[in-house]
PDB file of N, CA and C in Angstrom:
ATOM      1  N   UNK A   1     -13.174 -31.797  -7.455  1.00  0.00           N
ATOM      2  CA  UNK A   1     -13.743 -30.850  -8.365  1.00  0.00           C
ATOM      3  C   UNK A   1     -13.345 -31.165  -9.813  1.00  0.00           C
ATOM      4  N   UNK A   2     -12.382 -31.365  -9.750  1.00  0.00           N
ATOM      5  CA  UNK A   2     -11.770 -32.025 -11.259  1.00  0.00           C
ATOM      6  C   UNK A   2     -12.541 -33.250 -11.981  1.00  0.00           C
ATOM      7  N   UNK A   3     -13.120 -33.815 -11.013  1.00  0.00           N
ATOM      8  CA  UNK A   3     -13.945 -34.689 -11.528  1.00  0.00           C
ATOM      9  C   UNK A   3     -15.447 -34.375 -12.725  1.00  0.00           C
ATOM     10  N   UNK A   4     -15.736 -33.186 -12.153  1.00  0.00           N
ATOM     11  CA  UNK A   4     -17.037 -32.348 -12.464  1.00  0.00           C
ATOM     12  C   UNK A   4     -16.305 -31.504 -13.523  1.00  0.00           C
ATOM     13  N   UNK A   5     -17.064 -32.124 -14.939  1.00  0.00           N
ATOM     14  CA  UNK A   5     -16.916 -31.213 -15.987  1.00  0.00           C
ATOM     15  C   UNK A   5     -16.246 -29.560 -16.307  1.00  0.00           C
ATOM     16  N   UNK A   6     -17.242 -29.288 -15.437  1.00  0.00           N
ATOM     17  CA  UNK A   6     -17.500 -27.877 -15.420  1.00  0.00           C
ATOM     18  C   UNK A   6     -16.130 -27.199 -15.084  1.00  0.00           C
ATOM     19  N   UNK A   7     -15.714 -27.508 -13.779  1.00  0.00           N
ATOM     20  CA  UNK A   7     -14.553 -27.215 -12.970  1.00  0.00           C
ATOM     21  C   UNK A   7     -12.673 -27.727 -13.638  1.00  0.00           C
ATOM     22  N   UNK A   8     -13.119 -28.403 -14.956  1.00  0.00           N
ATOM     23  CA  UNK A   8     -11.739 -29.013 -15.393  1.00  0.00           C
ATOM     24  C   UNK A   8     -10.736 -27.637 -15.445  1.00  0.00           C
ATOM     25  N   UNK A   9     -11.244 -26.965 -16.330  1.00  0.00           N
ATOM     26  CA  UNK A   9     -10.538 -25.334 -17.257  1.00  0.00           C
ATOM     27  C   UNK A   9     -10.329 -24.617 -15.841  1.00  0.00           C
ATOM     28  N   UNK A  10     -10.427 -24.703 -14.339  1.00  0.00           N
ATOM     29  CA  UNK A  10     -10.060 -23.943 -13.271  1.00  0.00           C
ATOM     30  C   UNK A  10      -8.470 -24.780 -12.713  1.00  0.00           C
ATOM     31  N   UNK A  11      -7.788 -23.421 -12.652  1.00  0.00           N
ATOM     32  CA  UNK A  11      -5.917 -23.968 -12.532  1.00  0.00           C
ATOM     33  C   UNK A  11      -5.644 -23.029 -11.651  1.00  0.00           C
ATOM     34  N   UNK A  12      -6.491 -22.556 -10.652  1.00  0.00           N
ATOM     35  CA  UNK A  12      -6.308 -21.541  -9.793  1.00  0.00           C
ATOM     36  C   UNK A  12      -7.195 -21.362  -9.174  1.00  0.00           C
ATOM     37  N   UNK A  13      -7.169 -20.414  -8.004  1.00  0.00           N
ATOM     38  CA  UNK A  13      -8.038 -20.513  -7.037  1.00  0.00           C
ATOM     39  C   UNK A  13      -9.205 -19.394  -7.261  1.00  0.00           C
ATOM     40  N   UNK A  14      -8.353 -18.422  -8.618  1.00  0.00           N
ATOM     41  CA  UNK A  14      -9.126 -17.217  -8.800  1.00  0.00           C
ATOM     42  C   UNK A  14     -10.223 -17.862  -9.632  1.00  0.00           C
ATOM     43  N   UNK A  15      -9.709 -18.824 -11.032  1.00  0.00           N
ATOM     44  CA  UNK A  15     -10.800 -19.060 -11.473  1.00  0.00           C
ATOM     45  C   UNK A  15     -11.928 -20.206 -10.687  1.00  0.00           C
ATOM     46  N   UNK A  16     -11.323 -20.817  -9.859  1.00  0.00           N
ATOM     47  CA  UNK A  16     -12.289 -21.770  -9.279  1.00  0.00           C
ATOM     48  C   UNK A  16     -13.434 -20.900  -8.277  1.00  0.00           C
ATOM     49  N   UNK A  17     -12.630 -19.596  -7.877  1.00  0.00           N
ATOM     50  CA  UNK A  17     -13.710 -18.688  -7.096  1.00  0.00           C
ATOM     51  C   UNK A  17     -15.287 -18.377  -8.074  1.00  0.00           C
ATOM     52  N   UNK A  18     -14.809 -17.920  -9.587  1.00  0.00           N
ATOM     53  CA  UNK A  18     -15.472 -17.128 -10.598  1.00  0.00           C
ATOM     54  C   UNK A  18     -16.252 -18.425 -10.926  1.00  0.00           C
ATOM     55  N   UNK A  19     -15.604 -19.325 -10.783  1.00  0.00           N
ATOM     56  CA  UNK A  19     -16.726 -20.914 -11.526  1.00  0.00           C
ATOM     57  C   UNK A  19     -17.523 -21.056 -10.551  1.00  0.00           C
ATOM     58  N   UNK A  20     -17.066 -21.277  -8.782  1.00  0.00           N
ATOM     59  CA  UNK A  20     -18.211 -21.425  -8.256  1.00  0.00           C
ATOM     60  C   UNK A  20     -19.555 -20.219  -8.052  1.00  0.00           C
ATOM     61  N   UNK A  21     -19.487 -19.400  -8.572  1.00  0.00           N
ATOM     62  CA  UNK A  21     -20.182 -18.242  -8.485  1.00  0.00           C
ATOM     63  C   UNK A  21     -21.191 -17.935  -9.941  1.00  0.00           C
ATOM     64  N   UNK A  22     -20.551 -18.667 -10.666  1.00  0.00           N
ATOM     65  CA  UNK A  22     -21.032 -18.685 -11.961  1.00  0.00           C
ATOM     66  C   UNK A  22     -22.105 -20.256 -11.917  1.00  0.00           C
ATOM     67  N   UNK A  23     -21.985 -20.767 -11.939  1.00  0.00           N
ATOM     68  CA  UNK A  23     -22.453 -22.026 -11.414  1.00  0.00           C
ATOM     69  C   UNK A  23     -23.336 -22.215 -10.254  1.00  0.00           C
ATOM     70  N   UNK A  24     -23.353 -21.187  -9.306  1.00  0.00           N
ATOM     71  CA  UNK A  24     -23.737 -20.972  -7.844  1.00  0.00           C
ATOM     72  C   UNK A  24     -23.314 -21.872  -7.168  1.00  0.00           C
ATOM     73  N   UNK A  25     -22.242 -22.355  -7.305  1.00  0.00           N
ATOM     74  CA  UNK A  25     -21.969 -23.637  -6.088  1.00  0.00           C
ATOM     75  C   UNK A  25     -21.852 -22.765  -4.770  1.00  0.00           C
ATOM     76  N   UNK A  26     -21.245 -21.250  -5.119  1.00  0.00           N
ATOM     77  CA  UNK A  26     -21.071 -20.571  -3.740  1.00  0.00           C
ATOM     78  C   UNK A  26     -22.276 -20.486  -2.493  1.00  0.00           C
ATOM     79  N   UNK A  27     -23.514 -20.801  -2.968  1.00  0.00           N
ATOM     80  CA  UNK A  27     -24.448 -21.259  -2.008  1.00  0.00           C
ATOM     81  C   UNK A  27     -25.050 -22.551  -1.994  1.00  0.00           C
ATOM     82  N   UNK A  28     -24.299 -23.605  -2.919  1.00  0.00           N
ATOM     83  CA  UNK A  28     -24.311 -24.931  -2.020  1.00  0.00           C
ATOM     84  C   UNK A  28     -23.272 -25.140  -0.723  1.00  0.00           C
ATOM     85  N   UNK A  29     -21.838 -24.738  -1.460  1.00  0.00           N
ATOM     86  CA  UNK A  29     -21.063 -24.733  -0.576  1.00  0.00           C
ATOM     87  C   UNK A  29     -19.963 -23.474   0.598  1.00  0.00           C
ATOM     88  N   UNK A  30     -21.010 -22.698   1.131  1.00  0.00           N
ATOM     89  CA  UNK A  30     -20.531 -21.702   1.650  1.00  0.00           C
ATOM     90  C   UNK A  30     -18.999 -21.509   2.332  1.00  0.00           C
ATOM     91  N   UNK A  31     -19.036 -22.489   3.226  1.00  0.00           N
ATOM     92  CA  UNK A  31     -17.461 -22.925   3.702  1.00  0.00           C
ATOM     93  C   UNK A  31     -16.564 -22.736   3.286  1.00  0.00           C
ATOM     94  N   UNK A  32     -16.443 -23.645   1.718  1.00  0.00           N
ATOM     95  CA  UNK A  32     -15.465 -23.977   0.969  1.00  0.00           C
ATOM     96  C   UNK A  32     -15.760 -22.584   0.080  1.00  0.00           C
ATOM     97  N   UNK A  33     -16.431 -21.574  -0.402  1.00  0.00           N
ATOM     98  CA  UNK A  33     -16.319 -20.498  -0.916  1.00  0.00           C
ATOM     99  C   UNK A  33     -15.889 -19.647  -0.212  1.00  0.00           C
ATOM    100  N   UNK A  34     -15.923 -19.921   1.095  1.00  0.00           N
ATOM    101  CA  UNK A  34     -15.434 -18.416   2.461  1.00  0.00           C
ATOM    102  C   UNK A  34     -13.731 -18.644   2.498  1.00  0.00           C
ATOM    103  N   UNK A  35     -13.710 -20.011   2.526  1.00  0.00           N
ATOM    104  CA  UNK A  35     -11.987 -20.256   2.786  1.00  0.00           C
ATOM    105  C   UNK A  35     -11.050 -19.787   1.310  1.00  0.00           C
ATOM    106  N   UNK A  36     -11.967 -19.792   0.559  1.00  0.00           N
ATOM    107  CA  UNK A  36     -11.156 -19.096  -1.146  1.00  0.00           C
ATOM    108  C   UNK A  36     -11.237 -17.656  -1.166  1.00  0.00           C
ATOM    109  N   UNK A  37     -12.553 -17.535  -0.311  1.00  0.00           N
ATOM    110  CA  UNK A  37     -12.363 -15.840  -0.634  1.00  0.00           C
ATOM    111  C   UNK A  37     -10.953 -15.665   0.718  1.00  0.00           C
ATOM    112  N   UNK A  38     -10.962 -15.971   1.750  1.00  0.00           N
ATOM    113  CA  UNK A  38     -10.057 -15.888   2.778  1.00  0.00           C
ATOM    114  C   UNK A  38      -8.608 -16.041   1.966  1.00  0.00           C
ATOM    115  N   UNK A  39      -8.295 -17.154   1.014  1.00  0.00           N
ATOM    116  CA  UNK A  39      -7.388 -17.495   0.552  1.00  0.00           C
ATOM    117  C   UNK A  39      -6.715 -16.324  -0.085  1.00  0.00           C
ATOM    118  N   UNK A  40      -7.255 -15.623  -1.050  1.00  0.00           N
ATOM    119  CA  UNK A  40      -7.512 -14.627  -2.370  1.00  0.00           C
ATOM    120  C   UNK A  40      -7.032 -13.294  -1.554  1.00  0.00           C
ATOM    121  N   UNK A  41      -7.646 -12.904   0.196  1.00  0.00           N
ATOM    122  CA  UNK A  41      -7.439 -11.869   0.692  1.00  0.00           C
ATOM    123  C   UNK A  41      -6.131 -11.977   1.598  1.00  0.00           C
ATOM    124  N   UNK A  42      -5.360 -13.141   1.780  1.00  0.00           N
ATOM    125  CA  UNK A  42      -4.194 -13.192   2.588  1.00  0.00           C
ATOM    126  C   UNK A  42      -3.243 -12.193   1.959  1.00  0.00           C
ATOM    127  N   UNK A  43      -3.012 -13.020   0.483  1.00  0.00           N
ATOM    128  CA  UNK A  43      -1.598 -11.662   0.239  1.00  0.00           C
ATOM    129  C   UNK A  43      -1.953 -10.126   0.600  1.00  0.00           C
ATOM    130  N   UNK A  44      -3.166  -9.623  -0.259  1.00  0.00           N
ATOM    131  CA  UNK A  44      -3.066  -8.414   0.015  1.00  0.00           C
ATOM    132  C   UNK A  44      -2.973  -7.889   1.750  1.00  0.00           C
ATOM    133  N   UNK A  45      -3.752  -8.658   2.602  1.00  0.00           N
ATOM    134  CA  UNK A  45      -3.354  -8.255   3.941  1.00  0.00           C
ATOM    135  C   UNK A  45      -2.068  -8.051   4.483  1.00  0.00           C
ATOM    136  N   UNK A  46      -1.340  -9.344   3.716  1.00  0.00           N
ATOM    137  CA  UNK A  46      -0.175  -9.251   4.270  1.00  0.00           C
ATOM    138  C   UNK A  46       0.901  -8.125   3.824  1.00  0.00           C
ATOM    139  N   UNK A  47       0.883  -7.972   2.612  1.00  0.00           N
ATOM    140  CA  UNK A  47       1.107  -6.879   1.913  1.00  0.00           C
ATOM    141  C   UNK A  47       0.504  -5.439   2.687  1.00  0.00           C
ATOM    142  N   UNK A  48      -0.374  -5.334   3.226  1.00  0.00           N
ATOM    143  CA  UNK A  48      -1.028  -3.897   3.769  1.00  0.00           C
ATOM    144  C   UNK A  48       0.142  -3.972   5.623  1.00  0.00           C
ATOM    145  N   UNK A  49       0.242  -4.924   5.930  1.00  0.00           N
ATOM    146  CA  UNK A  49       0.163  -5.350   7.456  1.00  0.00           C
ATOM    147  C   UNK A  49       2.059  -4.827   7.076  1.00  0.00           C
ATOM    148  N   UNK A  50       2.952  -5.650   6.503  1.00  0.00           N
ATOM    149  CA  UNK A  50       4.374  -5.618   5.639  1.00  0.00           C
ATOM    150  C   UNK A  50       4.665  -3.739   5.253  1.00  0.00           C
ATOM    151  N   UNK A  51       3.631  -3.201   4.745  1.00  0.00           N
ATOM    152  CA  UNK A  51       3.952  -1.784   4.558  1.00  0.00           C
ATOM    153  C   UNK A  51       3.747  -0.865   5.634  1.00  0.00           C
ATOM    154  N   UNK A  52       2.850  -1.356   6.464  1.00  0.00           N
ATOM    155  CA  UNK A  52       3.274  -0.102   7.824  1.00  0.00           C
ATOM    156  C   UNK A  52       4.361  -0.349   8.427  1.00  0.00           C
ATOM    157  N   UNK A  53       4.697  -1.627   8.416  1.00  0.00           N
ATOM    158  CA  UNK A  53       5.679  -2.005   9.454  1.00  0.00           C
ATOM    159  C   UNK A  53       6.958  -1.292   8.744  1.00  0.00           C
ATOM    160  N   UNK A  54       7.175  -1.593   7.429  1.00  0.00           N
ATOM    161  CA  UNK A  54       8.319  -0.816   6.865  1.00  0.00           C
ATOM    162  C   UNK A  54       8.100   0.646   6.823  1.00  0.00           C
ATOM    163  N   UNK A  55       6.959   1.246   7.242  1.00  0.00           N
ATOM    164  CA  UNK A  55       6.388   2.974   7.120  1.00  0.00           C
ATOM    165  C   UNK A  55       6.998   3.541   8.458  1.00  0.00           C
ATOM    166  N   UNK A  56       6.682   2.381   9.615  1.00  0.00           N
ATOM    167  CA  UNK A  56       7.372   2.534  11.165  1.00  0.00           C
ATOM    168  C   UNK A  56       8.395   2.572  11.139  1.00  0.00           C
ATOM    169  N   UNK A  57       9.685   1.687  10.489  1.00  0.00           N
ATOM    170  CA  UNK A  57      11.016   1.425  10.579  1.00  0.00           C
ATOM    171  C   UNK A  57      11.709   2.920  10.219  1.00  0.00           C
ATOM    172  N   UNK A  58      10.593   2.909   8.871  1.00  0.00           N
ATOM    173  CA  UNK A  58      11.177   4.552   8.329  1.00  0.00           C
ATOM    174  C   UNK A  58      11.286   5.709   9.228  1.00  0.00           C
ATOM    175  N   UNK A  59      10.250   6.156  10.060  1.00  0.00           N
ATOM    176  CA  UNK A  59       9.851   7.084  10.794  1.00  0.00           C
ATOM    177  C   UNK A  59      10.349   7.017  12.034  1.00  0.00           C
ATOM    178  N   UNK A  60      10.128   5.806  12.706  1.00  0.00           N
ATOM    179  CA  UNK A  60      10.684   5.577  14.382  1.00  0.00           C
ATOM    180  C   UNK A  60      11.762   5.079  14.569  1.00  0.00           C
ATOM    181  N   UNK A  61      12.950   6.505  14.405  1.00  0.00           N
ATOM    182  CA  UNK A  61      14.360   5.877  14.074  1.00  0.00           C
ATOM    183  C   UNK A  61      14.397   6.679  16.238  1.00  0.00           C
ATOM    184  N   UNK A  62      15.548   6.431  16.422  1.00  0.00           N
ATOM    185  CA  UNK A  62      16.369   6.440  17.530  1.00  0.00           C
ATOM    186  C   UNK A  62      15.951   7.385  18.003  1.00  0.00           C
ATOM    187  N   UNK A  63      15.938   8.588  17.390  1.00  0.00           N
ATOM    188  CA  UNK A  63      15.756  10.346  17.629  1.00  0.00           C
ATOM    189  C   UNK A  63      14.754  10.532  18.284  1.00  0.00           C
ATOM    190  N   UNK A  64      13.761   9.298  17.627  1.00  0.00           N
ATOM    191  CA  UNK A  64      12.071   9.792  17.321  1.00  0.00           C
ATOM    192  C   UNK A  64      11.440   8.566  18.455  1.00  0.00           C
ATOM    193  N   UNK A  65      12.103   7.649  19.488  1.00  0.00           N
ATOM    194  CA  UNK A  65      11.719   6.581  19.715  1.00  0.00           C
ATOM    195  C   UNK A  65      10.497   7.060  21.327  1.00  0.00           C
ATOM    196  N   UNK A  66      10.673   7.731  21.598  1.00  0.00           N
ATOM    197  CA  UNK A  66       9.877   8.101  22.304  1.00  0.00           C
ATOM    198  C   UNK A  66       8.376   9.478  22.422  1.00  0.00           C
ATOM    199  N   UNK A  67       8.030   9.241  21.012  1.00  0.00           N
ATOM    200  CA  UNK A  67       7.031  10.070  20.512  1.00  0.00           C
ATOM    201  C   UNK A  67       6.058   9.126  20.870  1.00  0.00           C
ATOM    202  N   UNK A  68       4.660   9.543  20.888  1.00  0.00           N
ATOM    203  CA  UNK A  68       3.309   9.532  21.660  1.00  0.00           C
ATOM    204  C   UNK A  68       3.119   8.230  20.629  1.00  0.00           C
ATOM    205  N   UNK A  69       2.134   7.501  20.724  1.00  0.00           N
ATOM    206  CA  UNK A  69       1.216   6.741  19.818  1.00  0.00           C
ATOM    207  C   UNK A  69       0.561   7.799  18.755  1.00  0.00           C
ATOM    208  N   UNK A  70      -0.207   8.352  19.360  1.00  0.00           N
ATOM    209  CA  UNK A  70      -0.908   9.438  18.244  1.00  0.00           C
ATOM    210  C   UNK A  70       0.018  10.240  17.104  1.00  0.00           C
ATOM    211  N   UNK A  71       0.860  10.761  17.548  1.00  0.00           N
ATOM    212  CA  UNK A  71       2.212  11.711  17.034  1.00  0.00           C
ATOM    213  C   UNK A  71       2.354  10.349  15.669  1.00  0.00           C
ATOM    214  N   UNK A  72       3.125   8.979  16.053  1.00  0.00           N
ATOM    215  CA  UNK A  72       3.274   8.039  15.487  1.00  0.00           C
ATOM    216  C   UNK A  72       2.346   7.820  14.364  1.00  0.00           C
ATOM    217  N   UNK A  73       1.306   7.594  14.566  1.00  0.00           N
ATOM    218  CA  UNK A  73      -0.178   7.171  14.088  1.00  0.00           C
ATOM    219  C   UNK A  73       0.115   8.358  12.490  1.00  0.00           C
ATOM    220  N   UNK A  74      -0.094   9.505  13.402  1.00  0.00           N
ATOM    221  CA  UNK A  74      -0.162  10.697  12.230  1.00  0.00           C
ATOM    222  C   UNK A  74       0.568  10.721  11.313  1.00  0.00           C
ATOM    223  N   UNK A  75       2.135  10.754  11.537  1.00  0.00           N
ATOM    224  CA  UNK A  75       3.007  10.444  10.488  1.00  0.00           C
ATOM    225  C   UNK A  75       3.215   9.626   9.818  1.00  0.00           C
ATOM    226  N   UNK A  76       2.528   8.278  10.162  1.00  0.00           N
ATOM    227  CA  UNK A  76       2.532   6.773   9.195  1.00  0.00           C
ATOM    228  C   UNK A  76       1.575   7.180   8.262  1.00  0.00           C
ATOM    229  N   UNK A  77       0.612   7.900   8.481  1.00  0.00           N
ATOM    230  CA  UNK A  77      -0.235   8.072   7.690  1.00  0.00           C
ATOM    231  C   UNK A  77       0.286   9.104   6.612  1.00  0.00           C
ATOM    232  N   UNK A  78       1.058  10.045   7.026  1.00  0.00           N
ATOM    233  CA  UNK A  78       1.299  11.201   5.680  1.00  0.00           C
ATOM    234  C   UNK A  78       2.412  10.424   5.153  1.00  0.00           C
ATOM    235  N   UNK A  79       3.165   9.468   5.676  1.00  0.00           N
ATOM    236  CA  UNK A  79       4.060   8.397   4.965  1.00  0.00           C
ATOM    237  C   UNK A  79       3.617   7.930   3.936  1.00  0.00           C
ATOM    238  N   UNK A  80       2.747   7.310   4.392  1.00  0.00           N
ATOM    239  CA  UNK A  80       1.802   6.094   3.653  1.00  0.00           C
ATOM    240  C   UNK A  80       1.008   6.284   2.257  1.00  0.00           C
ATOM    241  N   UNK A  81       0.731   7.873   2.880  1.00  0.00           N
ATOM    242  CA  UNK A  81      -0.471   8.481   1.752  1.00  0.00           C
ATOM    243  C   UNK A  81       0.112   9.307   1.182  1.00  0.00           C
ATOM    244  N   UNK A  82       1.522   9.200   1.213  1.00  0.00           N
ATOM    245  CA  UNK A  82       2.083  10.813   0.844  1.00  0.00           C
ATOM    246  C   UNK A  82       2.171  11.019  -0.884  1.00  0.00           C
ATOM    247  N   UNK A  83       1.566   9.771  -1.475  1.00  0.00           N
ATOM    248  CA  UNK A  83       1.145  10.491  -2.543  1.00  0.00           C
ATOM    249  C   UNK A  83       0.089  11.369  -2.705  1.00  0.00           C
ATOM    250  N   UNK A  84      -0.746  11.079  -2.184  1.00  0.00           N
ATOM    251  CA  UNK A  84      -1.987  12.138  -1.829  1.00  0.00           C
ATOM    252  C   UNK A  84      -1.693  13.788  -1.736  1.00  0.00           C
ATOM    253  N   UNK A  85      -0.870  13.614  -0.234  1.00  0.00           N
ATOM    254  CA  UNK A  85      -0.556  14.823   0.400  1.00  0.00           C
ATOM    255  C   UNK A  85       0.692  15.576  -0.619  1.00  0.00           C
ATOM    256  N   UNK A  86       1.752  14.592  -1.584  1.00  0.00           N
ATOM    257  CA  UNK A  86       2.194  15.567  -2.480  1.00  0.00           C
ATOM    258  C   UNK A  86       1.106  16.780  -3.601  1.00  0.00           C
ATOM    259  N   UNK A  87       0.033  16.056  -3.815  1.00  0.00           N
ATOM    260  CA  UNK A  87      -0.776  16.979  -4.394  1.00  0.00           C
ATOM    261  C   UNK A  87      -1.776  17.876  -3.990  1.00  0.00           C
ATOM    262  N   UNK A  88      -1.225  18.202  -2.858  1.00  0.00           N
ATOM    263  CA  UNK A  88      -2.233  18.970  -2.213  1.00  0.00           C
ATOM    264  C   UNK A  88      -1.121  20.551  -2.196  1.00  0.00           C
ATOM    265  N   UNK A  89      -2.352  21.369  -2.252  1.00  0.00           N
ATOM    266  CA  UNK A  89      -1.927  22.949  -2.573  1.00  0.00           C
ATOM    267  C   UNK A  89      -1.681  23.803  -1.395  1.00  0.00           C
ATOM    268  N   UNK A  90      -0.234  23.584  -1.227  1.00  0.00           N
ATOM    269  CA  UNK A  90       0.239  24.031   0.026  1.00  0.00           C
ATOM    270  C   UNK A  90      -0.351  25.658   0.354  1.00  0.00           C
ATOM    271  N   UNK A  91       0.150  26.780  -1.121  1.00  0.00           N
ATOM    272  CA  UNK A  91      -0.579  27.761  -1.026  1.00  0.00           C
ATOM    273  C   UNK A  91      -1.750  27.708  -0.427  1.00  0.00           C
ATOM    274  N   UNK A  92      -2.547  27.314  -0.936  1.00  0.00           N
ATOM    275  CA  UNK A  92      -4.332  27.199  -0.590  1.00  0.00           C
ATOM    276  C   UNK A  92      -4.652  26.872   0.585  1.00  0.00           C
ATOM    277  N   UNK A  93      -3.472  25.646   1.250  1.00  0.00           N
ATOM    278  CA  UNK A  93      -4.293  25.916   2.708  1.00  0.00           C
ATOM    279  C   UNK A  93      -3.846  26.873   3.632  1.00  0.00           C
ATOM    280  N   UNK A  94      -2.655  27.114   3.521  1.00  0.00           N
ATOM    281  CA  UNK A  94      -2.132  28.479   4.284  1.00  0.00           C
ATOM    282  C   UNK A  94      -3.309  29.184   4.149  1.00  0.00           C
ATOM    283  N   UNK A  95      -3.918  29.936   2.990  1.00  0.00           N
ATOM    284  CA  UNK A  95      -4.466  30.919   2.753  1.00  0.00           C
ATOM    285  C   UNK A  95      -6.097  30.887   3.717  1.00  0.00           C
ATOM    286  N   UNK A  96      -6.338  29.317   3.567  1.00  0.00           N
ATOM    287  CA  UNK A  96      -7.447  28.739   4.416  1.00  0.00           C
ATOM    288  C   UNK A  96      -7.225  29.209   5.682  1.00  0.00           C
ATOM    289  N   UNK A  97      -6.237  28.772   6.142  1.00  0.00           N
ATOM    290  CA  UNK A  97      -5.938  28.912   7.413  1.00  0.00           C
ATOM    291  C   UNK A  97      -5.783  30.610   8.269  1.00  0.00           C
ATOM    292  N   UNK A  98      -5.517  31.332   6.892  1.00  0.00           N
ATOM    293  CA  UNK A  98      -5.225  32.677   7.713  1.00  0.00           C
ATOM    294  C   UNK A  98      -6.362  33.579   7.313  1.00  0.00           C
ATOM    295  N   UNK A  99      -7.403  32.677   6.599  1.00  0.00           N
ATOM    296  CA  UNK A  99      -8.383  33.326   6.717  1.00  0.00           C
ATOM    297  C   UNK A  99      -9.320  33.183   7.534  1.00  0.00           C
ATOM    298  N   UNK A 100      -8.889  32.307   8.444  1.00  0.00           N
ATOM    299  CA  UNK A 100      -9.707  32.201   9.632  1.00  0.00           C
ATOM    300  C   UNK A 100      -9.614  33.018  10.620  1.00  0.00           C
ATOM    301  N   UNK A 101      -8.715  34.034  10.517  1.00  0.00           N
ATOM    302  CA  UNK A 101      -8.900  34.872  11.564  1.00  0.00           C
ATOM    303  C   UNK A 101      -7.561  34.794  12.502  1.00  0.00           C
ATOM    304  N   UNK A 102      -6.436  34.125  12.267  1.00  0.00           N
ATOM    305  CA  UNK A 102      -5.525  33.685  13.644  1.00  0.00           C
ATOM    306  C   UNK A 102      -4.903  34.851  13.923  1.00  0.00           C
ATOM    307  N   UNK A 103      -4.753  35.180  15.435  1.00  0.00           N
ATOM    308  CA  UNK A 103      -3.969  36.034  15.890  1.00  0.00           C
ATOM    309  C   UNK A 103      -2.899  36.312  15.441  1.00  0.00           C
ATOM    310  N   UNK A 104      -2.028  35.403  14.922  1.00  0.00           N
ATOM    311  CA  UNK A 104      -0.465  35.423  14.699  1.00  0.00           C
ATOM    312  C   UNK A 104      -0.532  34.884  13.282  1.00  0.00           C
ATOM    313  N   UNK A 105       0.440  35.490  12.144  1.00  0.00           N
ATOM    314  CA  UNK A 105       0.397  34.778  10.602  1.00  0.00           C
ATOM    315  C   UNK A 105       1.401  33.592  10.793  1.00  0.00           C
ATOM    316  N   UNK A 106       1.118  32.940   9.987  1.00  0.00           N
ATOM    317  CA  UNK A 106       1.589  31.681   9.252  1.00  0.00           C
ATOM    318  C   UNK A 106       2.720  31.877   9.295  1.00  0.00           C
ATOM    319  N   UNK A 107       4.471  31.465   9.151  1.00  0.00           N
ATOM    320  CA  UNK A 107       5.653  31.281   8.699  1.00  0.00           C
ATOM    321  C   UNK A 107       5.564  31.683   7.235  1.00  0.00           C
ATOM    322  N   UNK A 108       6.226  32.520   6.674  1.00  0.00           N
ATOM    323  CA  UNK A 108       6.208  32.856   5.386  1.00  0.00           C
ATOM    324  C   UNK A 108       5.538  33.595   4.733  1.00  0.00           C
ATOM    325  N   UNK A 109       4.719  33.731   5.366  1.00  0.00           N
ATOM    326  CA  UNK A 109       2.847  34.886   4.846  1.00  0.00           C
ATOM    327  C   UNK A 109       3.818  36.386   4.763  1.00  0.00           C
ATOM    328  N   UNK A 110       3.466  37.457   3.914  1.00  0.00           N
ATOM    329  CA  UNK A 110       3.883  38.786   4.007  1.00  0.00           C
ATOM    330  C   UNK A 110       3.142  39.639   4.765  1.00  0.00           C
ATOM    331  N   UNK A 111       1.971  39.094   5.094  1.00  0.00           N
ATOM    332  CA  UNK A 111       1.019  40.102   5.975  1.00  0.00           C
ATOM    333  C   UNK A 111       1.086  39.839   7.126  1.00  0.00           C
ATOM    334  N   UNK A 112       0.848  40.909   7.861  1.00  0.00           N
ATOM    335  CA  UNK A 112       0.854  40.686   9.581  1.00  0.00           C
ATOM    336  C   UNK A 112      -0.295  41.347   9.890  1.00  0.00           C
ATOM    337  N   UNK A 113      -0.489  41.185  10.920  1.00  0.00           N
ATOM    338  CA  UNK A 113      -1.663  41.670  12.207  1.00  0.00           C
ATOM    339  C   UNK A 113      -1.528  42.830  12.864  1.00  0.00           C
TER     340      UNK A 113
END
């Protein structure tokens, strides 16, 4: 590729992605554009694949080693996302919730049934 003008100013795989696309080589040479995009998506996978596993270590300590798959599943996720779930309005869903009608109130609610 270095040979070809065009391609000298590429010193990476990001810009050699953006040159062949700019250029359209990406549909002369599909292959060799699939294995760069493949290239480009390893770290972040590995990086995604690296953070549950450290989300599991956190959660499935000794205490906890015989909880369900699902049980598991659920809590990696409010781990994971728990920036999300910090901004969520704890008030508000209680209030959701006991306005649905439940037989029995919530923990903490002042009203009863």
């Amino acid at each position: 590729m270095r040979r070809i003008e065009d391609f000298r100013d590429c010193h990476d795989i990001a810009s050699l992605a953006k040159k062949m696309v700019e250029l359209e080589r990406h549909i002369m040479f599909p292959t060799v554009y699939r294995l760069i995009e493949l290239a480009l998506l390893l770290p972040v996978a590995t990086a995604t694949v690296e953070r549950a596993f450290s989300a599991m270590k956190i959660i499935k300590t000794e205490l906890r080693s015989k909880m369900s798959d699902g049980w598991l599943n659920d809590l990696m996720v409010c781990y994971i996302e728990r920036g999300i779930f910090k901004s969520l309005d704890l008030g508000k869903i209680k209030k959701d919730f006991h306005k649905k009608g439940r037989a029995l109130p919530l923990p903490g609610s002042s009203t009863r049934h």
